[in-house]
N, C-alpha and C. Protein backbone atom coordinates (compact mmCIF):
# COMPACT_ATOMS: atom_id res chain seq x y z
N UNK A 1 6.39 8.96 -23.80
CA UNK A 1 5.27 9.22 -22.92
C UNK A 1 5.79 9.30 -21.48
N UNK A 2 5.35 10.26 -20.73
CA UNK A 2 5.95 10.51 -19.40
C UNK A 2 5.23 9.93 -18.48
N UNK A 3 5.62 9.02 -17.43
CA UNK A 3 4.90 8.15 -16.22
C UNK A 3 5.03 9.03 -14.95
N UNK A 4 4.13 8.33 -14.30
CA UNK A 4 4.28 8.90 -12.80
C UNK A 4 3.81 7.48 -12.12
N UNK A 5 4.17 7.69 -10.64
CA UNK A 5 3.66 6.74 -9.35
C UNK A 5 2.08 7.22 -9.19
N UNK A 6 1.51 6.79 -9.15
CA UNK A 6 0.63 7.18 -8.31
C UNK A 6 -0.50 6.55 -7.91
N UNK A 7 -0.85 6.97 -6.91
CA UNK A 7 -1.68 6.25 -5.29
C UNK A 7 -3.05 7.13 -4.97
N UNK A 8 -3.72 6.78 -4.16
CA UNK A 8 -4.64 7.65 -4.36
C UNK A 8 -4.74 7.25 -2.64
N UNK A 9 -5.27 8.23 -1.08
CA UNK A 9 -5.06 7.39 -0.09
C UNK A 9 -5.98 8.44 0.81
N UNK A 10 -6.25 8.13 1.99
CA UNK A 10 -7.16 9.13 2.44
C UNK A 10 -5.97 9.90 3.60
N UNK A 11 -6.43 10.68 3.84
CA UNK A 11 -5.16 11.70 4.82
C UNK A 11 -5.86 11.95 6.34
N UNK A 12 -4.81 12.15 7.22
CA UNK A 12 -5.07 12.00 8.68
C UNK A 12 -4.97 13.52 8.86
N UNK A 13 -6.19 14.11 9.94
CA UNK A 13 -5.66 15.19 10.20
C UNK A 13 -4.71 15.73 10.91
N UNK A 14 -4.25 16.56 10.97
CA UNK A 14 -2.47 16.71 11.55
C UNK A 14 -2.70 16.59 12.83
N UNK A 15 -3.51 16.71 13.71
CA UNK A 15 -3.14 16.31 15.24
C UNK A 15 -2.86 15.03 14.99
N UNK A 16 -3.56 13.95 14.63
CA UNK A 16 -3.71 13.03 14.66
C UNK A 16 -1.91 12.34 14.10
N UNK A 17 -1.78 12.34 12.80
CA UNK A 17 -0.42 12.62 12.41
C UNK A 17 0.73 13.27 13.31
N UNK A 18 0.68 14.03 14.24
CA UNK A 18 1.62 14.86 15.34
C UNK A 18 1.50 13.44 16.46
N UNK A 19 0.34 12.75 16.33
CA UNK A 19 0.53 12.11 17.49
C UNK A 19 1.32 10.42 17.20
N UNK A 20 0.83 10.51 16.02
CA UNK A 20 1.74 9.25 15.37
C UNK A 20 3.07 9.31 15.70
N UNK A 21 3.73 10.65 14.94
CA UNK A 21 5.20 11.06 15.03
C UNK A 21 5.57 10.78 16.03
N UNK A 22 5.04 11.22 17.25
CA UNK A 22 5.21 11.63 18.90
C UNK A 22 5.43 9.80 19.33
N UNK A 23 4.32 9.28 19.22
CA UNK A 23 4.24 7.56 19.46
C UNK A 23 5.60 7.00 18.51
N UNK A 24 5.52 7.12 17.45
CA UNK A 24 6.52 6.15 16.92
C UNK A 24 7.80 6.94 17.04
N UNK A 25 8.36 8.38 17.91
CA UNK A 25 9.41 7.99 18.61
C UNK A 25 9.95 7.76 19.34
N UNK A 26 8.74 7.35 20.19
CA UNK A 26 8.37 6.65 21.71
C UNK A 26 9.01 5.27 21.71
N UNK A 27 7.80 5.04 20.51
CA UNK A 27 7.88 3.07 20.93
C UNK A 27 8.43 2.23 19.67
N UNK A 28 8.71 3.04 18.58
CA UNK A 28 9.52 2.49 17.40
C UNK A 28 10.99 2.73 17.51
N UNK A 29 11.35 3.53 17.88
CA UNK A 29 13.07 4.00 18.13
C UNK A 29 13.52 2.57 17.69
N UNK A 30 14.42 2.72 17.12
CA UNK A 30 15.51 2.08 16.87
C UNK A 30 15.36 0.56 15.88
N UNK A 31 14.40 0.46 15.55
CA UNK A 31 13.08 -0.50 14.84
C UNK A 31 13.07 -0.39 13.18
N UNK A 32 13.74 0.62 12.73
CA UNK A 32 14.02 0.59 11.39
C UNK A 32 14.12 2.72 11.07
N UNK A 33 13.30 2.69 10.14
CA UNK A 33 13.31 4.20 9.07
C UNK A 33 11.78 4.65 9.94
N UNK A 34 11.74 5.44 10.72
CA UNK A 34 10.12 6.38 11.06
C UNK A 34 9.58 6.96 10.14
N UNK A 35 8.71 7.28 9.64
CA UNK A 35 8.18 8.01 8.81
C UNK A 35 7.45 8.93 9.19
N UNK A 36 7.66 10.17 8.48
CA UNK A 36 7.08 11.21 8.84
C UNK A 36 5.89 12.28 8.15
N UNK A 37 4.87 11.48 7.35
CA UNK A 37 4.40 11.61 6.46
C UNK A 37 3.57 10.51 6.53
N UNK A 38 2.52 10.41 6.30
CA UNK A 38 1.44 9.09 7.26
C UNK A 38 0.07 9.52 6.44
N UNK A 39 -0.43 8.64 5.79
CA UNK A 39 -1.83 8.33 5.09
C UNK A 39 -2.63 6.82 5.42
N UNK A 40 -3.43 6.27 4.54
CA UNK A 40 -4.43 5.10 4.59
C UNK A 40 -4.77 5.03 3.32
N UNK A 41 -3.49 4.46 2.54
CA UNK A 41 -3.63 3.78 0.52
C UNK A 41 -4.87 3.45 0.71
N UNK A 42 -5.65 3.52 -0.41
CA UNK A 42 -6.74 3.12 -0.95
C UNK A 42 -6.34 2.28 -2.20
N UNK A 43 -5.58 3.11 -2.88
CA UNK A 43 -5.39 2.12 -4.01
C UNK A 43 -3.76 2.47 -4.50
N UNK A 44 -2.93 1.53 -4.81
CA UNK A 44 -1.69 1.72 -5.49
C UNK A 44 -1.70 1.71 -7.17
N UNK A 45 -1.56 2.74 -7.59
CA UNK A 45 -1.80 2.33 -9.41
C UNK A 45 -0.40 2.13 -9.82
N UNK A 46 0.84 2.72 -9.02
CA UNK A 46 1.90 2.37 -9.66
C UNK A 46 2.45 3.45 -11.01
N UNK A 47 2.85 2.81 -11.75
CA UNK A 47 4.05 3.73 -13.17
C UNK A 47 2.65 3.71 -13.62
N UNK A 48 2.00 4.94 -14.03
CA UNK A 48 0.87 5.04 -14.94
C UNK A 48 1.56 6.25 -16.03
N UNK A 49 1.04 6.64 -17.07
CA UNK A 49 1.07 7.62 -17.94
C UNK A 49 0.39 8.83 -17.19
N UNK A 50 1.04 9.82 -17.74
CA UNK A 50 0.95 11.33 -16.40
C UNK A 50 -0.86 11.38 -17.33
N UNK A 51 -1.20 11.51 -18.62
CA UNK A 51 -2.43 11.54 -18.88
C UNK A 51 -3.25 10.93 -18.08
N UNK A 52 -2.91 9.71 -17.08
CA UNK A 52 -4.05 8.94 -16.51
C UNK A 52 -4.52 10.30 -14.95
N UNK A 53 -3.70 11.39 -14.84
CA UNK A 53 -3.66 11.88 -13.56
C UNK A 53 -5.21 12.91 -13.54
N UNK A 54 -4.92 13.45 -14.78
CA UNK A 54 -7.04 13.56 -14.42
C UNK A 54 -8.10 13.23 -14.69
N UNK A 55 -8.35 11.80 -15.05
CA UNK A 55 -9.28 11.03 -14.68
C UNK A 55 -9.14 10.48 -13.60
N UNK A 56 -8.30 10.28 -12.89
CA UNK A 56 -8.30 9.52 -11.41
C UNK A 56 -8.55 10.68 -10.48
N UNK A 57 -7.81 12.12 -10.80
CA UNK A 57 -8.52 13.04 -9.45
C UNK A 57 -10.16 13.46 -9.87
N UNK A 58 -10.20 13.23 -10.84
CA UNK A 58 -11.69 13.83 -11.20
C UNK A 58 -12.57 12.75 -10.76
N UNK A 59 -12.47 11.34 -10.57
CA UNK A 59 -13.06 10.25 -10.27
C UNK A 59 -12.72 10.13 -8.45
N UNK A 60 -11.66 10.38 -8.25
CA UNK A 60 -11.84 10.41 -6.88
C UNK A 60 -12.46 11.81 -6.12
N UNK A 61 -12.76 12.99 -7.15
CA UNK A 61 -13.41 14.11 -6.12
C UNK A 61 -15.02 13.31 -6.11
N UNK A 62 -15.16 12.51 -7.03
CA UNK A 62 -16.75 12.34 -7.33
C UNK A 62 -16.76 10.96 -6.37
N UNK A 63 -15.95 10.19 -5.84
CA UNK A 63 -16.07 9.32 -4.92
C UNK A 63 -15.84 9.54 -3.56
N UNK A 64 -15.48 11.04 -2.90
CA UNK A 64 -14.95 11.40 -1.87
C UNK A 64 -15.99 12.38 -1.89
N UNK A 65 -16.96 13.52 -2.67
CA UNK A 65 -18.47 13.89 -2.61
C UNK A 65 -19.65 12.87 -2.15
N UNK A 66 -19.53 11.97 -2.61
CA UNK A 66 -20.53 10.95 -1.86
C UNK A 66 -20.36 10.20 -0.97
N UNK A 67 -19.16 10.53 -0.06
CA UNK A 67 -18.89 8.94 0.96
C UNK A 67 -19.66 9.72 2.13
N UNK A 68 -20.07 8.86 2.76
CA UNK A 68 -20.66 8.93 3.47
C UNK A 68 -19.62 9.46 5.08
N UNK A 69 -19.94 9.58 6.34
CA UNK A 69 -19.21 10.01 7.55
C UNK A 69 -19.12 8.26 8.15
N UNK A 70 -16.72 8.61 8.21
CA UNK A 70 -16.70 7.50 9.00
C UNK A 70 -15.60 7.83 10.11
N UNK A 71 -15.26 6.88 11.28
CA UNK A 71 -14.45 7.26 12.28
C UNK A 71 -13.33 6.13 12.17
N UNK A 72 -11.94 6.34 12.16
CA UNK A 72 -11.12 5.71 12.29
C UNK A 72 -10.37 5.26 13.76
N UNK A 73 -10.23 4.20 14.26
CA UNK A 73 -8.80 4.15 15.23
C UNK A 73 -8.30 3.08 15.16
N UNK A 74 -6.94 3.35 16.03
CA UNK A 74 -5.88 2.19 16.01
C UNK A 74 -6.67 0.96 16.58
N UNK A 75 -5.95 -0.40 16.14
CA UNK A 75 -6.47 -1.56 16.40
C UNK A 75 -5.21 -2.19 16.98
N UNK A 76 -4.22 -2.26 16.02
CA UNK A 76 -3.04 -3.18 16.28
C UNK A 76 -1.80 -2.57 15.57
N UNK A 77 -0.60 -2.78 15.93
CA UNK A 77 0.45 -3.01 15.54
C UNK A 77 0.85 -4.03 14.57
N UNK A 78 1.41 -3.73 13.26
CA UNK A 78 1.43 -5.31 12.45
C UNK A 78 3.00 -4.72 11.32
N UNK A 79 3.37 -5.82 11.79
CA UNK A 79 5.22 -5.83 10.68
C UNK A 79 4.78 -7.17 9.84
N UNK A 80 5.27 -6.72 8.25
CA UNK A 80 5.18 -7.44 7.30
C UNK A 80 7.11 -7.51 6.86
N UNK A 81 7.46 -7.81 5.84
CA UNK A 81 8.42 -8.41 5.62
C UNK A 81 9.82 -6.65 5.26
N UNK A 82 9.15 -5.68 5.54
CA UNK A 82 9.77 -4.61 5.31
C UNK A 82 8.61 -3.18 5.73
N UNK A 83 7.95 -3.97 6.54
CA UNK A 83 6.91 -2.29 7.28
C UNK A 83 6.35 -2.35 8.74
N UNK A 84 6.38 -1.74 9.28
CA UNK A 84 5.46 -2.08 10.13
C UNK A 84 4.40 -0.77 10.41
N UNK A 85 3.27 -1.31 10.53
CA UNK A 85 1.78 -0.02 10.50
C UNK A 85 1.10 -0.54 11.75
N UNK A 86 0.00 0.33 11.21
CA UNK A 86 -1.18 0.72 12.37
C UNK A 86 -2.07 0.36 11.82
N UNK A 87 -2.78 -0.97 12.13
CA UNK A 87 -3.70 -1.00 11.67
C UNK A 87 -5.07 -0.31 12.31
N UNK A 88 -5.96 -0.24 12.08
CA UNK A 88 -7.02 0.60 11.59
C UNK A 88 -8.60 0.18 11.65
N UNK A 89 -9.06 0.23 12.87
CA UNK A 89 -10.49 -0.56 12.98
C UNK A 89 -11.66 0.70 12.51
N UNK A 90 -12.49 -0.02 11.71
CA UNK A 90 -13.32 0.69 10.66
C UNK A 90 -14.59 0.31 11.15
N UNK A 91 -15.11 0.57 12.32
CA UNK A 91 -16.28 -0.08 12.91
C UNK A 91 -17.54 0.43 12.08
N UNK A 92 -18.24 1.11 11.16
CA UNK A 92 -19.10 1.29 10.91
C UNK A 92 -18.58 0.77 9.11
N UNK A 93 -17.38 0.39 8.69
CA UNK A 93 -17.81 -0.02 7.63
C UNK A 93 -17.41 1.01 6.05
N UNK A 94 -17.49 2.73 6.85
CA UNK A 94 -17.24 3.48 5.63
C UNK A 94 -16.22 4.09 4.88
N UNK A 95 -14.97 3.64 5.70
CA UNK A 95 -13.63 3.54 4.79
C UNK A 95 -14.09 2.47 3.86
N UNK A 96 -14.02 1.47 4.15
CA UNK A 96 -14.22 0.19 3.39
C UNK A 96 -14.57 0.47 2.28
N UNK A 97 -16.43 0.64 2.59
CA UNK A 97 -17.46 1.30 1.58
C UNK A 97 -16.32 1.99 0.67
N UNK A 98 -15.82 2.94 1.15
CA UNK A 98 -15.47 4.21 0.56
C UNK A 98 -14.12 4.01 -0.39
N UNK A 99 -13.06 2.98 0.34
CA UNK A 99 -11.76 2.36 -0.94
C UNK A 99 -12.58 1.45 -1.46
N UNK A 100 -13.55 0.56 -1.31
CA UNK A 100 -14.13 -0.63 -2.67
C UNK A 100 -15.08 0.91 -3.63
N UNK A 101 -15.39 1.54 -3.41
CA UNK A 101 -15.79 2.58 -4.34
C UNK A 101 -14.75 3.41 -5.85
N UNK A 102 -14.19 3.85 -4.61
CA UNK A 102 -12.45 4.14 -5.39
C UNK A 102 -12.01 2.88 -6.21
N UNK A 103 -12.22 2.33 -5.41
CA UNK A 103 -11.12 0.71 -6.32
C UNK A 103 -12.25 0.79 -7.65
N UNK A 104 -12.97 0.42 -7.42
CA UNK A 104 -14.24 0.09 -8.73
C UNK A 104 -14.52 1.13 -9.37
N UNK A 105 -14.01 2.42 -9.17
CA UNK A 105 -14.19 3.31 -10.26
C UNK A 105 -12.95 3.15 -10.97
N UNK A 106 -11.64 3.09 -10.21
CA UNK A 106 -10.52 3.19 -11.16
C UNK A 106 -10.05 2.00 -12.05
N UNK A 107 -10.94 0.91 -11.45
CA UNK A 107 -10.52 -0.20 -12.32
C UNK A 107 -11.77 0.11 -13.78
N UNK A 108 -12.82 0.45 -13.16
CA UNK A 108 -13.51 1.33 -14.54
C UNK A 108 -12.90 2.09 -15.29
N UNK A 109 -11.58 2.69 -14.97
CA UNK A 109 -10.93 3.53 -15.65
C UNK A 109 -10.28 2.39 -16.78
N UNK A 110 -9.82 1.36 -16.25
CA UNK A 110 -8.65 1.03 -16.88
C UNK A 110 -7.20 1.26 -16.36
N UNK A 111 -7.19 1.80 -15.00
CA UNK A 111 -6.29 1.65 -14.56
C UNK A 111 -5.61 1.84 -13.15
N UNK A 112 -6.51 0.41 -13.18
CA UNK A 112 -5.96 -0.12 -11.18
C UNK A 112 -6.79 -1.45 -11.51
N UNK A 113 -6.07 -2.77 -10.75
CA UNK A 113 -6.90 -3.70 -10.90
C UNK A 113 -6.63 -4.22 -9.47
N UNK A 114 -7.80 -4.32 -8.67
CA UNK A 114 -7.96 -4.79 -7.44
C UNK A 114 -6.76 -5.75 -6.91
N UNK A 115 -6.74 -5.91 -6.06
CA UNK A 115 -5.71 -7.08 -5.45
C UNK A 115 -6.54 -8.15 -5.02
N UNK A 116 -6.34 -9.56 -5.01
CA UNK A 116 -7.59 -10.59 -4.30
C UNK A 116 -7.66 -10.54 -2.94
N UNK A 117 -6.76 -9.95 -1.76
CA UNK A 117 -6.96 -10.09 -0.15
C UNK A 117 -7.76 -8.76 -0.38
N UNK A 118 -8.73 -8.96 0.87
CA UNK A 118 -9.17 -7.49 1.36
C UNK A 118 -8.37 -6.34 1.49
N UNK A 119 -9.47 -5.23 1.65
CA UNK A 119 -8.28 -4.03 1.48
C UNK A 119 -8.15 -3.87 3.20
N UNK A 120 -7.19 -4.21 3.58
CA UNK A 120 -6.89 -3.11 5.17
C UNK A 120 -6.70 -2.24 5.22
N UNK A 121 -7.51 -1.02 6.10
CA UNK A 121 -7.12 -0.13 6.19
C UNK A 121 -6.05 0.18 7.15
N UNK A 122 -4.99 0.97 6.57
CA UNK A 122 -3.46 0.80 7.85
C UNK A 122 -2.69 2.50 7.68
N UNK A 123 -2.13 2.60 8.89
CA UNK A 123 -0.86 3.42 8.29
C UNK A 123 0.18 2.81 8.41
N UNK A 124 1.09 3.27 7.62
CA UNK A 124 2.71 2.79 7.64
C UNK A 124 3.47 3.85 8.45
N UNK A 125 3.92 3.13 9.33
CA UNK A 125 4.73 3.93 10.20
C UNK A 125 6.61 3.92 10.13
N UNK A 126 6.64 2.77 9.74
CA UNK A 126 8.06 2.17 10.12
C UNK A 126 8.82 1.45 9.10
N UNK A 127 9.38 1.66 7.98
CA UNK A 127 10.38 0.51 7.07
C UNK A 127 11.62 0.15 7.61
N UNK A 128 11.79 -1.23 7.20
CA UNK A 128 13.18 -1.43 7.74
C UNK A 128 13.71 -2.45 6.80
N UNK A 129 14.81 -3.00 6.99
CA UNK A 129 15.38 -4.11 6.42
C UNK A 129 15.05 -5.30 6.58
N UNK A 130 15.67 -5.20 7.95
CA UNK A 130 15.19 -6.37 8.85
C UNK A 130 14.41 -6.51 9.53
N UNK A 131 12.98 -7.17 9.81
CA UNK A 131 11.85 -7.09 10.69
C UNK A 131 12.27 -7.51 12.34
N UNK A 132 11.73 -6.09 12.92
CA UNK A 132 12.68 -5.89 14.28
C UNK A 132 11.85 -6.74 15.32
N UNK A 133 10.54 -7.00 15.08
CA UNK A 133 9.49 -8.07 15.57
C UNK A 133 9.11 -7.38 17.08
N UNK A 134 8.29 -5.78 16.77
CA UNK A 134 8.31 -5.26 17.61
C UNK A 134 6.90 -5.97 18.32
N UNK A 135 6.56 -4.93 19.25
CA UNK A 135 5.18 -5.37 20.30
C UNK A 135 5.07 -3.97 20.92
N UNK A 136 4.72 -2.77 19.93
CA UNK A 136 4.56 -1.68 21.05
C UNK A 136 3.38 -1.64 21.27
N UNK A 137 3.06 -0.90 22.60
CA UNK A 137 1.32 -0.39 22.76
C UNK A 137 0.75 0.37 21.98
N UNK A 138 -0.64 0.31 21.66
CA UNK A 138 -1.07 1.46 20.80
C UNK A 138 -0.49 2.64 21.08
N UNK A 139 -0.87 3.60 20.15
CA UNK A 139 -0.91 4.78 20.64
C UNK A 139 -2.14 5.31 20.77
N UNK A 140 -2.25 6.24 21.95
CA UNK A 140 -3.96 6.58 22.76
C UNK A 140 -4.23 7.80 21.66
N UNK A 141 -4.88 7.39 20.47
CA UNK A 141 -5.40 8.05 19.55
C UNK A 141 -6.89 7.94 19.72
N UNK A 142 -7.62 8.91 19.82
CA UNK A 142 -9.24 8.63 19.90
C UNK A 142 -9.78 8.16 18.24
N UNK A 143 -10.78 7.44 18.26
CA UNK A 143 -11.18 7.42 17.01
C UNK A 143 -11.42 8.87 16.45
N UNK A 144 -11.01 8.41 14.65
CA UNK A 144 -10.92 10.50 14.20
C UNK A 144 -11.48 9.96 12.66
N UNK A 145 -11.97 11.04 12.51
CA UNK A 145 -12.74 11.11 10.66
C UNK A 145 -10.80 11.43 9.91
N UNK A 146 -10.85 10.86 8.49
CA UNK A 146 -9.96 11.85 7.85
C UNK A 146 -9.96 13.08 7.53
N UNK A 147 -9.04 13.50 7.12
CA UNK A 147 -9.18 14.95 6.82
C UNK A 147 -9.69 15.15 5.57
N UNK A 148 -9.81 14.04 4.18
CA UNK A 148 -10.04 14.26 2.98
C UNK A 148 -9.20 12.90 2.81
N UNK A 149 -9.45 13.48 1.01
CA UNK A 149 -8.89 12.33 0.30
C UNK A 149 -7.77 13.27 -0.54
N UNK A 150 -7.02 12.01 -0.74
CA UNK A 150 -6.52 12.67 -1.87
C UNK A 150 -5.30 12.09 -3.11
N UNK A 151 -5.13 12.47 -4.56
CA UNK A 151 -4.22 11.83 -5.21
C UNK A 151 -3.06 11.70 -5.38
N UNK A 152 -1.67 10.93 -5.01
CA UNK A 152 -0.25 11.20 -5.05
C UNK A 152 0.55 11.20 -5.75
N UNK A 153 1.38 11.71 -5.81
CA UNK A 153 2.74 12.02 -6.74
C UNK A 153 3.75 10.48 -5.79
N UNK A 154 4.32 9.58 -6.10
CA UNK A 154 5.66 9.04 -5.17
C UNK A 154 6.62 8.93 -6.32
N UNK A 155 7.46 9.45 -5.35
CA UNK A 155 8.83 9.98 -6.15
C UNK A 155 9.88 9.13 -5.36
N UNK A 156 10.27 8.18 -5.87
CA UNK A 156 11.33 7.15 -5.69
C UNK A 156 12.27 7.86 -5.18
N UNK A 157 13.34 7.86 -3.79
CA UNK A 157 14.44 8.42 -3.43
C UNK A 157 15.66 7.59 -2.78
N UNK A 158 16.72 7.66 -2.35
CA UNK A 158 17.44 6.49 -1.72
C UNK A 158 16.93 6.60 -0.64
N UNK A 159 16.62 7.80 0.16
CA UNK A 159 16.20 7.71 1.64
C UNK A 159 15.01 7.55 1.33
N UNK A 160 14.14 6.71 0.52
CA UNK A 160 12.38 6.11 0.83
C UNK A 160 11.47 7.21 -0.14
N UNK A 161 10.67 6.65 -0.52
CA UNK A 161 9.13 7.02 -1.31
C UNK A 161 8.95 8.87 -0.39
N UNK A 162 9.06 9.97 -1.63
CA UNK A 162 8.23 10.98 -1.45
C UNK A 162 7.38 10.99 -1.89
N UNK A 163 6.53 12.13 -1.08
CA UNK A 163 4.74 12.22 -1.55
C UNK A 163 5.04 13.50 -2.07
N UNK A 164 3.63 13.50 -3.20
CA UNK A 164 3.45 15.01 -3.96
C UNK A 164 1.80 14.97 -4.28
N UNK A 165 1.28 15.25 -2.84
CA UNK A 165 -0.19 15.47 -3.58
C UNK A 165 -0.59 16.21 -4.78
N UNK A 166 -1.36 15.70 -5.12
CA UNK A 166 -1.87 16.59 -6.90
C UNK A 166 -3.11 16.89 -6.67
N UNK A 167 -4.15 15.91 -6.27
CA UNK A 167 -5.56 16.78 -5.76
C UNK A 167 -6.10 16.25 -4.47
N UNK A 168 -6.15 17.04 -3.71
CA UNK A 168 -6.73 17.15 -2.16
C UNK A 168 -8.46 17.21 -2.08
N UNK A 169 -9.26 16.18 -1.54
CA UNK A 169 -10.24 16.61 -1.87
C UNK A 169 -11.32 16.79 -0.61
N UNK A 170 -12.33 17.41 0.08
CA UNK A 170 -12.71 16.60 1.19
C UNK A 170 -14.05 15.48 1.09
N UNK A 171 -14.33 14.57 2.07
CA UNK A 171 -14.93 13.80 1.94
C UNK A 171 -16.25 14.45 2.64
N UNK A 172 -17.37 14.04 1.40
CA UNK A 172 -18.57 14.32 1.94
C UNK A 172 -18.75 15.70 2.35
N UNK A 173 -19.83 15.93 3.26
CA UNK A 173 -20.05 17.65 3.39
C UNK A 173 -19.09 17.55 4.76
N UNK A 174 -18.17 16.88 4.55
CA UNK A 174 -16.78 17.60 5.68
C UNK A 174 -16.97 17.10 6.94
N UNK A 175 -16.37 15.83 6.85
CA UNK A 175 -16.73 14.80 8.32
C UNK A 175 -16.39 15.51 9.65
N UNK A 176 -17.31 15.01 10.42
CA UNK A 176 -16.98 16.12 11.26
C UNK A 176 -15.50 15.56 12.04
N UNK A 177 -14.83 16.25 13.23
CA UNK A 177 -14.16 15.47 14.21
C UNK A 177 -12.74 15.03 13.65
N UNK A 178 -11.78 14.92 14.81
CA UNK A 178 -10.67 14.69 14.23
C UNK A 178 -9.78 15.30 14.89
């Protein structure tokens, strides 16, 4: 039986993403691995069977049709033991709404089972080895809707996790802004 990675995460629209890049080679330089490729996980499913790949995009077009309109922006800077992201203030609530939706359909699937901490919403900007114990300033990102949702391919590499979207979807009747 053939496995795959896969994640399911909402996507930034590319200005927004251009401006990440631009910031983290401002104020991350030299801080670990940059990344150049930038989302907001909703859910990690991990080694699943490639059969599980359309019930999860077919369950996430039907959870990304009903979410409702939300606005994202930066909050903080935060390094864990091998990342450092952006976290992500969700002032009205409908990311949230919108990954506990996702989460509870795919654990309806049979395959994703919640984690017990809340979900944060974040991007990952930065891996490293060693936690460089940065303190940069935000970056002057206005709050922005995502661009969609969508399901991933990660393809294990020595130079770090590739992405391979499989289904792109948009959220709602097409948030506005961004």
């Amino acid at each position: 039986m053939e496995t795959v990675r896969l994640f399911v995460a909402l996507l930034l629209p590319s200005r927004i993403a251009g401006e990440l890049r631009s910031w983290g080679r401002r104020e991350l330089a030299g801080g670990g691995r940059l990344l150049e490729s930038f989302h907001v996980t909703v859910a990690f499913l991990g080694r699943r069977p490639r059969s599980d790949v359309g019930p999860v995009a077919e369950l996430l077009r039907d959870r990304a049709a009903r979410a409702a309109s939300f606005r994202l922006a930066p909050l903080r800077y935060r390094e864990t033991t091998s990342v450092g992201m952006l976290v992500l203030h969700d002032p009205s609530g409908g990311a949230t709404r919108f990954a506990t939706a996702v989460q509870l359909g795919l654990e309806g699937l049979g395959v994703y089972e919640r984690e017990r901490r809340r979900w944060l919403p974040h991007v990952t900007v930065l891996r490293f080895r060693e936690r460089p114990r940065l303190a940069p300033p935000l970056p002057e990102i206005d709050p922005f809707a995502p661009s969609g949702a969508a399901a991933f391919l990660s393809h294990l590499h020595p130079s770090g996790a590739r992405y391979e979207v499989l289904e792109e979807c948009p959220l709602g009747a097409r948030q506005a802004g961004g």
